[in-house]
PDB file of N, CA and C in Angstrom:
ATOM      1  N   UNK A   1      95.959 101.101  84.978  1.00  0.00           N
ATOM      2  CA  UNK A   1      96.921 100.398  84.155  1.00  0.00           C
ATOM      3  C   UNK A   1      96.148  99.621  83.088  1.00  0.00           C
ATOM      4  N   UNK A   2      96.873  99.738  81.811  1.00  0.00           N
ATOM      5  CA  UNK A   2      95.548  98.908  80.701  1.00  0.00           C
ATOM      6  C   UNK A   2      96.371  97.412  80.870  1.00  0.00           C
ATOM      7  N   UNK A   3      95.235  96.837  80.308  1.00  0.00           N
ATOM      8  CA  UNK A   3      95.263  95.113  80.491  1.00  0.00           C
ATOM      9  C   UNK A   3      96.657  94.638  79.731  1.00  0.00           C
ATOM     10  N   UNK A   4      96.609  95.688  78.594  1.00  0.00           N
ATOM     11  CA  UNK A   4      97.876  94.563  77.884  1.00  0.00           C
ATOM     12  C   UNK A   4      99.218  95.346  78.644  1.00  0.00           C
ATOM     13  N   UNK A   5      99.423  96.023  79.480  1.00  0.00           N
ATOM     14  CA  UNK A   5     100.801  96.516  80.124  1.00  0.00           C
ATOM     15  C   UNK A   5     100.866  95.783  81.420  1.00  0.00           C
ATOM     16  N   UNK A   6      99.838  94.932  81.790  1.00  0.00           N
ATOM     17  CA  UNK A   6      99.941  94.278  83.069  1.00  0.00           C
ATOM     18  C   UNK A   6     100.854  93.135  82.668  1.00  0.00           C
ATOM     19  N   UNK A   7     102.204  92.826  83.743  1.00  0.00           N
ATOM     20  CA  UNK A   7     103.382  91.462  83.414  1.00  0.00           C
ATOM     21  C   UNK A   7     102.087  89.737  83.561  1.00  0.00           C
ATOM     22  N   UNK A   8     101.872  89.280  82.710  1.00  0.00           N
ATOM     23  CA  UNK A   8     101.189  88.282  82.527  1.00  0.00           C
ATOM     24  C   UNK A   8     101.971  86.778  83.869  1.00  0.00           C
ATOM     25  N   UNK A   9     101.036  86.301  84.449  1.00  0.00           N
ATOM     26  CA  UNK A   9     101.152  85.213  85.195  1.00  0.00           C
ATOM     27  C   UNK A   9     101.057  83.844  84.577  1.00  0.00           C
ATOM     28  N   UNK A  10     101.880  83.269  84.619  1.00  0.00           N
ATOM     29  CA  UNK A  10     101.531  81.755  84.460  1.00  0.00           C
ATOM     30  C   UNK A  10     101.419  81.139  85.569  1.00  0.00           C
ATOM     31  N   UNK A  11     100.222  80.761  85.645  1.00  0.00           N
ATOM     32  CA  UNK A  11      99.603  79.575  87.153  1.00  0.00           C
ATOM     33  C   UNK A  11      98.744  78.230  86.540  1.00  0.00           C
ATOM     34  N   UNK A  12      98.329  77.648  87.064  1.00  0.00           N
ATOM     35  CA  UNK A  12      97.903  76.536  86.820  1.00  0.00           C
ATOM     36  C   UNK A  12      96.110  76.810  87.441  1.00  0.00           C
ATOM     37  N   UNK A  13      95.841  77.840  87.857  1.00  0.00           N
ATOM     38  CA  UNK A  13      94.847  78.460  88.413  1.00  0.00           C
ATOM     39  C   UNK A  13      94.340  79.464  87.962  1.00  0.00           C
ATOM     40  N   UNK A  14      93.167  79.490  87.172  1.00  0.00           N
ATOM     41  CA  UNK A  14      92.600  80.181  86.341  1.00  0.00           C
ATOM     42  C   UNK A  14      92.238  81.562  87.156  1.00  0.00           C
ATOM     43  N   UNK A  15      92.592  83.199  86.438  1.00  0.00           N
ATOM     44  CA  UNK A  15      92.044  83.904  86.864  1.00  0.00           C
ATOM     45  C   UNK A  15      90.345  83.808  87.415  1.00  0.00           C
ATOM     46  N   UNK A  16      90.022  84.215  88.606  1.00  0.00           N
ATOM     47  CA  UNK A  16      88.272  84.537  88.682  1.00  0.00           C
ATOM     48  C   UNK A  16      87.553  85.128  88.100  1.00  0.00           C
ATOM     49  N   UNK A  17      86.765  85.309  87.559  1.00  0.00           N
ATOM     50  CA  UNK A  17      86.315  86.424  86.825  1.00  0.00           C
ATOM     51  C   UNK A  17      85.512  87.482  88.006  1.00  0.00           C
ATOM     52  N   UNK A  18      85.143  87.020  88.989  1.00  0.00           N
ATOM     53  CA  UNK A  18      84.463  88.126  89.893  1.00  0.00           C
ATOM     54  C   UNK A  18      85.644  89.075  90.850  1.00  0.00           C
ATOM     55  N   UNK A  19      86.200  90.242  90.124  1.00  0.00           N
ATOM     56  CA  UNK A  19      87.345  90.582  91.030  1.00  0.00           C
ATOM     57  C   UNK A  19      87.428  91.773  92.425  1.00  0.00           C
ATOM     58  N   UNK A  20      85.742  91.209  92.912  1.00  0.00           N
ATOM     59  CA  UNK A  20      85.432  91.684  94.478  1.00  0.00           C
ATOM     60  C   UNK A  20      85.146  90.373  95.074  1.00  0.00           C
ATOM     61  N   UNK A  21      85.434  89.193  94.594  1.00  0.00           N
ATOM     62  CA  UNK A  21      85.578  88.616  95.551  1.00  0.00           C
ATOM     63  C   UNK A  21      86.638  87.929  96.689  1.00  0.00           C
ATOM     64  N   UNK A  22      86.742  87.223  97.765  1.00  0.00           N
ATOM     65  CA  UNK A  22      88.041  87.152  98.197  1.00  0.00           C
ATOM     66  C   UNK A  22      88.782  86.144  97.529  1.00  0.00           C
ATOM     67  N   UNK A  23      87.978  85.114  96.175  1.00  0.00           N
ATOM     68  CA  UNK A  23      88.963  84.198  95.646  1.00  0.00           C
ATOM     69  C   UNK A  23      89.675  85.263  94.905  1.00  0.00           C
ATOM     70  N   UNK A  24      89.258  86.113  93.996  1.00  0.00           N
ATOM     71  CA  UNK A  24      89.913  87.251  93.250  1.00  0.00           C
ATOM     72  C   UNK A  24      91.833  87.220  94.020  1.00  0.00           C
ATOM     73  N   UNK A  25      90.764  87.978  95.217  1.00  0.00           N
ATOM     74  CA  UNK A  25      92.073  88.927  95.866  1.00  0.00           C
ATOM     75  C   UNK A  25      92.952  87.440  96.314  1.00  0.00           C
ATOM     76  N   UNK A  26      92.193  86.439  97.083  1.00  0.00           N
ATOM     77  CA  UNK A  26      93.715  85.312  97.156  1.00  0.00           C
ATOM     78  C   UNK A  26      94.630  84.904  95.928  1.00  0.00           C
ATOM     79  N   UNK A  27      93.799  84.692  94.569  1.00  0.00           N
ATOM     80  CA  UNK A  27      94.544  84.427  93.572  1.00  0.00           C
ATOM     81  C   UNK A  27      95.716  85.801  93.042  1.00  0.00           C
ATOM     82  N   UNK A  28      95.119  87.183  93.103  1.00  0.00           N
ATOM     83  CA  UNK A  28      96.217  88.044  92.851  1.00  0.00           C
ATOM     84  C   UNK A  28      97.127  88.519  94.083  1.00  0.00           C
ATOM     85  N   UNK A  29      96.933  87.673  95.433  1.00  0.00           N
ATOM     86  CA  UNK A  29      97.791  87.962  96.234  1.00  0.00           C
ATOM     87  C   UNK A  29      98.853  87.423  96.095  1.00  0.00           C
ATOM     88  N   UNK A  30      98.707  85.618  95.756  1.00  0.00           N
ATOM     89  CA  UNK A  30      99.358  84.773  95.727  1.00  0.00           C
ATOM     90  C   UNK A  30     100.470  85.452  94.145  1.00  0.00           C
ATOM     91  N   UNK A  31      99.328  85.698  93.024  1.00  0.00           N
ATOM     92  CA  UNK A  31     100.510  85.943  91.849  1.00  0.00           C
ATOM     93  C   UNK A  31     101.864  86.811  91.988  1.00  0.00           C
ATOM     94  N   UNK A  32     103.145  86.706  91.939  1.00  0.00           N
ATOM     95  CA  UNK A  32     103.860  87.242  92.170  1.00  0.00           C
ATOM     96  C   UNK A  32     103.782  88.595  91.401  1.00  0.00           C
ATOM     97  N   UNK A  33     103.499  89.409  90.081  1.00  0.00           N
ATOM     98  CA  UNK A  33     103.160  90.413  89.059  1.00  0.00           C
ATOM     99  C   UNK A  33     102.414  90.953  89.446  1.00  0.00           C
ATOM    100  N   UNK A  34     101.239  90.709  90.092  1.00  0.00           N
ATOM    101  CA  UNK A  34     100.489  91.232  90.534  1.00  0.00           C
ATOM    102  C   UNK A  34     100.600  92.034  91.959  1.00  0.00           C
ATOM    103  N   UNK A  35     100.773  93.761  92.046  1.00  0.00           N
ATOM    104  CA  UNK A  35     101.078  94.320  93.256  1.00  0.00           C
ATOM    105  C   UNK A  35      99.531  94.666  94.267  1.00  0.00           C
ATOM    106  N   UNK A  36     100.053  94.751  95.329  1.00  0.00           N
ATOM    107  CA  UNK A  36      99.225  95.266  96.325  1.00  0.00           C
ATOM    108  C   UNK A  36      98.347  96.539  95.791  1.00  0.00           C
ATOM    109  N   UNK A  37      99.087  97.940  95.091  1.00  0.00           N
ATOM    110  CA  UNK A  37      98.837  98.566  94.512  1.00  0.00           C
ATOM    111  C   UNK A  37      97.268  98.333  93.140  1.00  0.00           C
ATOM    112  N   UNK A  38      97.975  97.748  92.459  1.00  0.00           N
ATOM    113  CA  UNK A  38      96.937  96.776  91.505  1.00  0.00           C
ATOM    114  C   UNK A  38      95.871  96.358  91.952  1.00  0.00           C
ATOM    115  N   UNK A  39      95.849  95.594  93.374  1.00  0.00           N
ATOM    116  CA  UNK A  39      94.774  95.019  93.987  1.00  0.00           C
ATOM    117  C   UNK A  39      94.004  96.169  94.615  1.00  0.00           C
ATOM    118  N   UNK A  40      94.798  96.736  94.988  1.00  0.00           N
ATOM    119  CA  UNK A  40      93.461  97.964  95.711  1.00  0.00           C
ATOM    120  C   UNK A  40      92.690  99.018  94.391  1.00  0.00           C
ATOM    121  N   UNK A  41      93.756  98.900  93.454  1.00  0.00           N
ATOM    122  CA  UNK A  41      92.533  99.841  92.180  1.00  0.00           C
ATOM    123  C   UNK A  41      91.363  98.889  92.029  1.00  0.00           C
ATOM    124  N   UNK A  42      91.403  97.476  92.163  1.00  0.00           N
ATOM    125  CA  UNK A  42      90.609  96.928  91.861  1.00  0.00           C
ATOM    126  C   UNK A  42      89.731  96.471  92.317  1.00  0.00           C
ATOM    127  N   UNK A  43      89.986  96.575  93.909  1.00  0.00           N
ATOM    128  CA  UNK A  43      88.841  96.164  94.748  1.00  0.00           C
ATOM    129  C   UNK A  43      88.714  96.952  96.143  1.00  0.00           C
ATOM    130  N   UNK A  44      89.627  98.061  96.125  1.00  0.00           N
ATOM    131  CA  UNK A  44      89.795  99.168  97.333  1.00  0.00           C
ATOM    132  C   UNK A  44      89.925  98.489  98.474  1.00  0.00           C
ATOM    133  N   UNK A  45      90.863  97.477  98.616  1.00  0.00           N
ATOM    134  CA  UNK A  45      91.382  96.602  99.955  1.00  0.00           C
ATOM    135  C   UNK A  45      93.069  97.033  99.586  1.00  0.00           C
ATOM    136  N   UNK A  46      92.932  97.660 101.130  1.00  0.00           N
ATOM    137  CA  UNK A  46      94.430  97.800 101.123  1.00  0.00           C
ATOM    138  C   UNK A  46      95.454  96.358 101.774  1.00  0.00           C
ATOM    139  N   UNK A  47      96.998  96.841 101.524  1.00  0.00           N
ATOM    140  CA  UNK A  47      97.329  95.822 101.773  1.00  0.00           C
ATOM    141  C   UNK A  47      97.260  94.925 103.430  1.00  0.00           C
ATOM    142  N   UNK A  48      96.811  95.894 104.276  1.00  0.00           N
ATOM    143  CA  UNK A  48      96.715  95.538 105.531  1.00  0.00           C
ATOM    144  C   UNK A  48      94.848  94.356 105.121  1.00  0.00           C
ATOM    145  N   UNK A  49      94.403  95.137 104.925  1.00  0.00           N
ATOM    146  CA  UNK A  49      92.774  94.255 104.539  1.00  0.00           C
ATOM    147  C   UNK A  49      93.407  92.764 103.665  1.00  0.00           C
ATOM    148  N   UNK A  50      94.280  92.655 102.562  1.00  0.00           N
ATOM    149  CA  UNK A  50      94.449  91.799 101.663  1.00  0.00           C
ATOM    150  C   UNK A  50      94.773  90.657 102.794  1.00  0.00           C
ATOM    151  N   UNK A  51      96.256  90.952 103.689  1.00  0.00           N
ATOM    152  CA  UNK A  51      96.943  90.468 104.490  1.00  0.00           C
ATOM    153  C   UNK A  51      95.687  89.867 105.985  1.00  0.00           C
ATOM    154  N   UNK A  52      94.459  90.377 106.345  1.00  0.00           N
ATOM    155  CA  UNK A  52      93.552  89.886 107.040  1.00  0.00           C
ATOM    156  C   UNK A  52      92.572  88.939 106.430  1.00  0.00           C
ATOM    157  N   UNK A  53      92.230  89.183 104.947  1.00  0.00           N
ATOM    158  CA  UNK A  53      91.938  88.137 104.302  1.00  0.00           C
ATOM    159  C   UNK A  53      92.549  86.524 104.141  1.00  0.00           C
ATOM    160  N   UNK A  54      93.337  87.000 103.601  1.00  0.00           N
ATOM    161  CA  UNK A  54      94.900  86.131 103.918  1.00  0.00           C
ATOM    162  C   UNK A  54      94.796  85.047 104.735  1.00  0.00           C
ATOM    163  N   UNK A  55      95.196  85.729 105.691  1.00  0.00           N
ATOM    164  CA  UNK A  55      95.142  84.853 107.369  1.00  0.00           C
ATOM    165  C   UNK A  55      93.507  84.385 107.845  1.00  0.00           C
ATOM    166  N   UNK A  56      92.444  84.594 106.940  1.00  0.00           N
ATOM    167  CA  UNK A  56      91.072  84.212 107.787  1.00  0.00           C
ATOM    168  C   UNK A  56      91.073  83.280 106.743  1.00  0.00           C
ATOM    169  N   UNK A  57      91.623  82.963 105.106  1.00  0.00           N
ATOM    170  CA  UNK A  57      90.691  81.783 104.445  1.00  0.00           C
ATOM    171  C   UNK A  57      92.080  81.127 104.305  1.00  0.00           C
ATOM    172  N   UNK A  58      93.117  81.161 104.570  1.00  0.00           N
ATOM    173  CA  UNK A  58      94.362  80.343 104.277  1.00  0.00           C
ATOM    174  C   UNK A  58      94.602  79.061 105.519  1.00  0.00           C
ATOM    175  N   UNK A  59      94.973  77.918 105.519  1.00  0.00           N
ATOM    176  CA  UNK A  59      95.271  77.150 106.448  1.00  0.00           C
ATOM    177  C   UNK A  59      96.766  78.243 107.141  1.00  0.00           C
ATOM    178  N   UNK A  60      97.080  77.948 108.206  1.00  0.00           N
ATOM    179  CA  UNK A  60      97.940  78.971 109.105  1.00  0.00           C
ATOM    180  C   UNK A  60      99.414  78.576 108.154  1.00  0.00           C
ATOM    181  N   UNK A  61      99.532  77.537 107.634  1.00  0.00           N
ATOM    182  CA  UNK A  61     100.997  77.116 107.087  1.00  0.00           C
ATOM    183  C   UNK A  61     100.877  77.642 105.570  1.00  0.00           C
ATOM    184  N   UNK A  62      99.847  77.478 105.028  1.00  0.00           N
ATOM    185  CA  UNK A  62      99.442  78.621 104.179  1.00  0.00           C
ATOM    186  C   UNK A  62      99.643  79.853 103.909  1.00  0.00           C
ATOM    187  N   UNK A  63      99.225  80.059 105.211  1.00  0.00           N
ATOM    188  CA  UNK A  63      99.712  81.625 105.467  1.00  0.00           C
ATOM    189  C   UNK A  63     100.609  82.118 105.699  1.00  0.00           C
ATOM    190  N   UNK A  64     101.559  81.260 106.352  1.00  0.00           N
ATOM    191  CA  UNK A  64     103.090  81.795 106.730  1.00  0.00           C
ATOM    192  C   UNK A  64     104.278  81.540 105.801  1.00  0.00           C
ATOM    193  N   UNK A  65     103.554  81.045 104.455  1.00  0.00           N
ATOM    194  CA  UNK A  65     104.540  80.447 103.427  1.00  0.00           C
ATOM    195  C   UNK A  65     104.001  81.850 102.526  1.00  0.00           C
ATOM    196  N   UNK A  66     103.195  82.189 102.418  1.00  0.00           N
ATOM    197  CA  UNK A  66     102.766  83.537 101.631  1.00  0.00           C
ATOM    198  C   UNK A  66     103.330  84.739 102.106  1.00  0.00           C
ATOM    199  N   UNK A  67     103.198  84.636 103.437  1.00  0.00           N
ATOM    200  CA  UNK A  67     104.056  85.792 103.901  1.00  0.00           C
ATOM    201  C   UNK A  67     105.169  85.975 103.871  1.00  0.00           C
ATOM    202  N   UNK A  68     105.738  84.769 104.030  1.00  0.00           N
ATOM    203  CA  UNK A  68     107.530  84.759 104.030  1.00  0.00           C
ATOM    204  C   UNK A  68     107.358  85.162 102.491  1.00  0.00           C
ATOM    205  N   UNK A  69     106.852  84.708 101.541  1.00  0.00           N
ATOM    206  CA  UNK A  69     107.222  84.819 100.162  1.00  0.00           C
ATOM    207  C   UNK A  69     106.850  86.428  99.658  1.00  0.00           C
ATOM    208  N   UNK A  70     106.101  86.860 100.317  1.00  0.00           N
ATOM    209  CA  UNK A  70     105.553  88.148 100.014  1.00  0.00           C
ATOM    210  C   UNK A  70     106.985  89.214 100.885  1.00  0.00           C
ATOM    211  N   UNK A  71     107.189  88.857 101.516  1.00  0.00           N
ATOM    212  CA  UNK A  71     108.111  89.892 102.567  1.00  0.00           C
ATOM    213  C   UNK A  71     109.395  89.653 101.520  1.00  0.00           C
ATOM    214  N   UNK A  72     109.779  88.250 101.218  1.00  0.00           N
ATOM    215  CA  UNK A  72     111.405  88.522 100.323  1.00  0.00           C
ATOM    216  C   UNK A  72     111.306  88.988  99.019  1.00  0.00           C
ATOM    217  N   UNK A  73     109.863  88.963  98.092  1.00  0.00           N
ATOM    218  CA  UNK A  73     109.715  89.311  96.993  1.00  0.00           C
ATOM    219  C   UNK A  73     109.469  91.017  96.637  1.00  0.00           C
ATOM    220  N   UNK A  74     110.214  91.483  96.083  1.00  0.00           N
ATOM    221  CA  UNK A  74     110.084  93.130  95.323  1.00  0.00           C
ATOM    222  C   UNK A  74     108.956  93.102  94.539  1.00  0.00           C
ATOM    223  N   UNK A  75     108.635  91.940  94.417  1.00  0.00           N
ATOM    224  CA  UNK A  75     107.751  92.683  92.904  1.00  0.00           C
ATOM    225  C   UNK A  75     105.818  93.069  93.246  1.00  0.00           C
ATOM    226  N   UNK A  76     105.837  92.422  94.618  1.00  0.00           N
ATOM    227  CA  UNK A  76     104.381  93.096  95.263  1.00  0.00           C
ATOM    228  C   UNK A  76     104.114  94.554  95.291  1.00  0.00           C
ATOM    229  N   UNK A  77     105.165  95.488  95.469  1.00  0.00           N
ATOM    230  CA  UNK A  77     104.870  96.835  95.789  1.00  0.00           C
ATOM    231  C   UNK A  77     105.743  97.756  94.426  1.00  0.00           C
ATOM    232  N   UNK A  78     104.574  98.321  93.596  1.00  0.00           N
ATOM    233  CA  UNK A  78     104.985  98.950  92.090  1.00  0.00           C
ATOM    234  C   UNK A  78     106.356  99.529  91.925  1.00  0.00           C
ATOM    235  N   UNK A  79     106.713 100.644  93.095  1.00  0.00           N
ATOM    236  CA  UNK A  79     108.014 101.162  93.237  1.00  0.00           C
ATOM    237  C   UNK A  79     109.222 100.411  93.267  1.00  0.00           C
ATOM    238  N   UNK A  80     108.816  98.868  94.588  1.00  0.00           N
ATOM    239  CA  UNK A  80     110.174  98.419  94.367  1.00  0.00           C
ATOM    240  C   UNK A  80     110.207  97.357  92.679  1.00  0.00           C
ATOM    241  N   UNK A  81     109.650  96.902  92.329  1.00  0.00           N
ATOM    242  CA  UNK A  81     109.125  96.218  90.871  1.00  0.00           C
ATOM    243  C   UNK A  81     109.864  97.090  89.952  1.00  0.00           C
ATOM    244  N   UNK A  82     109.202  98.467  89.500  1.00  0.00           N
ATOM    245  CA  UNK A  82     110.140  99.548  88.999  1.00  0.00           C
ATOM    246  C   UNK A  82     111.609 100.000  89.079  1.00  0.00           C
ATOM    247  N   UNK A  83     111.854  99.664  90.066  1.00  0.00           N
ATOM    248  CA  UNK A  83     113.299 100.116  90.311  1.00  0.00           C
ATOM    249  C   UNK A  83     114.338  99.255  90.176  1.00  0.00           C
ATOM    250  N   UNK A  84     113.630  97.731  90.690  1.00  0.00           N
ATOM    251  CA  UNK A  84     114.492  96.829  90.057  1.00  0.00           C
ATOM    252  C   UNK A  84     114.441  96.210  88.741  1.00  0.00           C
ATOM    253  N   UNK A  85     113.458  97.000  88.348  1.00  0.00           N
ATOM    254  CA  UNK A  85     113.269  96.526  86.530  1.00  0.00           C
ATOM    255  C   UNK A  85     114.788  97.487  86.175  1.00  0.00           C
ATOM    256  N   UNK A  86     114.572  98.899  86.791  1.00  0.00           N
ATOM    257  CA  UNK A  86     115.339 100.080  85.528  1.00  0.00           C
ATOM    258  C   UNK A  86     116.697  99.370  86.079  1.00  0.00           C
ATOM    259  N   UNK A  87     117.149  99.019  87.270  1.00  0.00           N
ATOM    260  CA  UNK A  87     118.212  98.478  87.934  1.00  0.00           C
ATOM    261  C   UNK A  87     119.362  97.290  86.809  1.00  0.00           C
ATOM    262  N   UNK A  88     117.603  95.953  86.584  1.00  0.00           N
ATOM    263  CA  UNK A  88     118.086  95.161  85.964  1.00  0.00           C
ATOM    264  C   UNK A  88     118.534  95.622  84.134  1.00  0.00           C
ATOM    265  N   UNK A  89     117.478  96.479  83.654  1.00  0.00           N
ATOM    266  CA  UNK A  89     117.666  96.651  82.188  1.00  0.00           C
ATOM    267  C   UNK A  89     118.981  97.377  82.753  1.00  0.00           C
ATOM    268  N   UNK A  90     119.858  98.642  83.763  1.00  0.00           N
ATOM    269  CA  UNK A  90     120.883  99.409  83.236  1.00  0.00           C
ATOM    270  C   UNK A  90     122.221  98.025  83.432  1.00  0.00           C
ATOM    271  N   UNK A  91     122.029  96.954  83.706  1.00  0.00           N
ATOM    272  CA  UNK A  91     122.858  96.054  84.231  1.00  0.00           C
ATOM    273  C   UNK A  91     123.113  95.553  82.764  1.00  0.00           C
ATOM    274  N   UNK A  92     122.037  94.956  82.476  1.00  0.00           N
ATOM    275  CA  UNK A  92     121.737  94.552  80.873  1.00  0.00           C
ATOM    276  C   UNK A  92     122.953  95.269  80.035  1.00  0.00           C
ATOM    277  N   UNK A  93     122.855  96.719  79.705  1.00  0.00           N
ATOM    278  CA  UNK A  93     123.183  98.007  78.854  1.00  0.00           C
ATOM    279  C   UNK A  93     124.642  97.518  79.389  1.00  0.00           C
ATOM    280  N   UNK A  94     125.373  98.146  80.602  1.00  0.00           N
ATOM    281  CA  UNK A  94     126.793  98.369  80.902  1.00  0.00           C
ATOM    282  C   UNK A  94     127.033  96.537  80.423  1.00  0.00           C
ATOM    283  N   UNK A  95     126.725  95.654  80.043  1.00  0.00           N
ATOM    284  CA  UNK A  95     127.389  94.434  80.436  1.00  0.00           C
ATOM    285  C   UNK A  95     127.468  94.314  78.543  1.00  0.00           C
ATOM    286  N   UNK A  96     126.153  94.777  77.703  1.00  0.00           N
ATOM    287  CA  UNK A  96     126.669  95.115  76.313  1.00  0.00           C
ATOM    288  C   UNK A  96     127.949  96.196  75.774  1.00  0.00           C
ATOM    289  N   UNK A  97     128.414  97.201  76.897  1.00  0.00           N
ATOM    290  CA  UNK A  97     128.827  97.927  76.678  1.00  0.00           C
ATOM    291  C   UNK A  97     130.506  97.189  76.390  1.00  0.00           C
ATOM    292  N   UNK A  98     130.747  95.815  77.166  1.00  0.00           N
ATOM    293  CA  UNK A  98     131.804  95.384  77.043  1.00  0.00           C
ATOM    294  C   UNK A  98     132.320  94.802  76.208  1.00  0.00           C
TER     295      UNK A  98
END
């Protein structure tokens, strides 16, 4: 994926620049735009590895606030992100149509 098609994050937490390390992968775990998918082109940790990272440098309440947030959010995994993009733009279209 090229840099300028990636959905841009606003955080208060500066990207890392080293993106094999595990601050990398906590900061693009945590970003909501940023998918699981994304993270493994970039550092070949799948999401089961991201999710063991996770849980070894996060305080445990840490961790269970990421997870809950990761489990209700679509936009971690590219397909569901995609589908509720084309979902939301055809919602957009029929609601001009009126």
């Amino acid at each position: 994926m090229k840099k300028g098609l990636r959905p841009l994050t606003n955080t208060a937490n500066p990207e890392p620049q080293d993106k094999s390390s595990n601050s990398w992968i906590i900061w693009a775990a945590w970003a909501d735009r940023i998918t699981f998918e994304y993270i493994r082109e970039q550092t070949g940790k799948s999401e089961a590895e991201v999710i063991k990272i996770m849980r070894s440098e996060l305080k445990p309440s840490s961790f269970r606030l990421w997870r809950k947030r990761v489990r209700h959010k679509s936009l971690k995994h590219r397909k569901k992100f995609e589908y509720d993009r084309r979902q939301l733009n055809n919602k957009n279209y029929s609601l001009d149509d009126e």
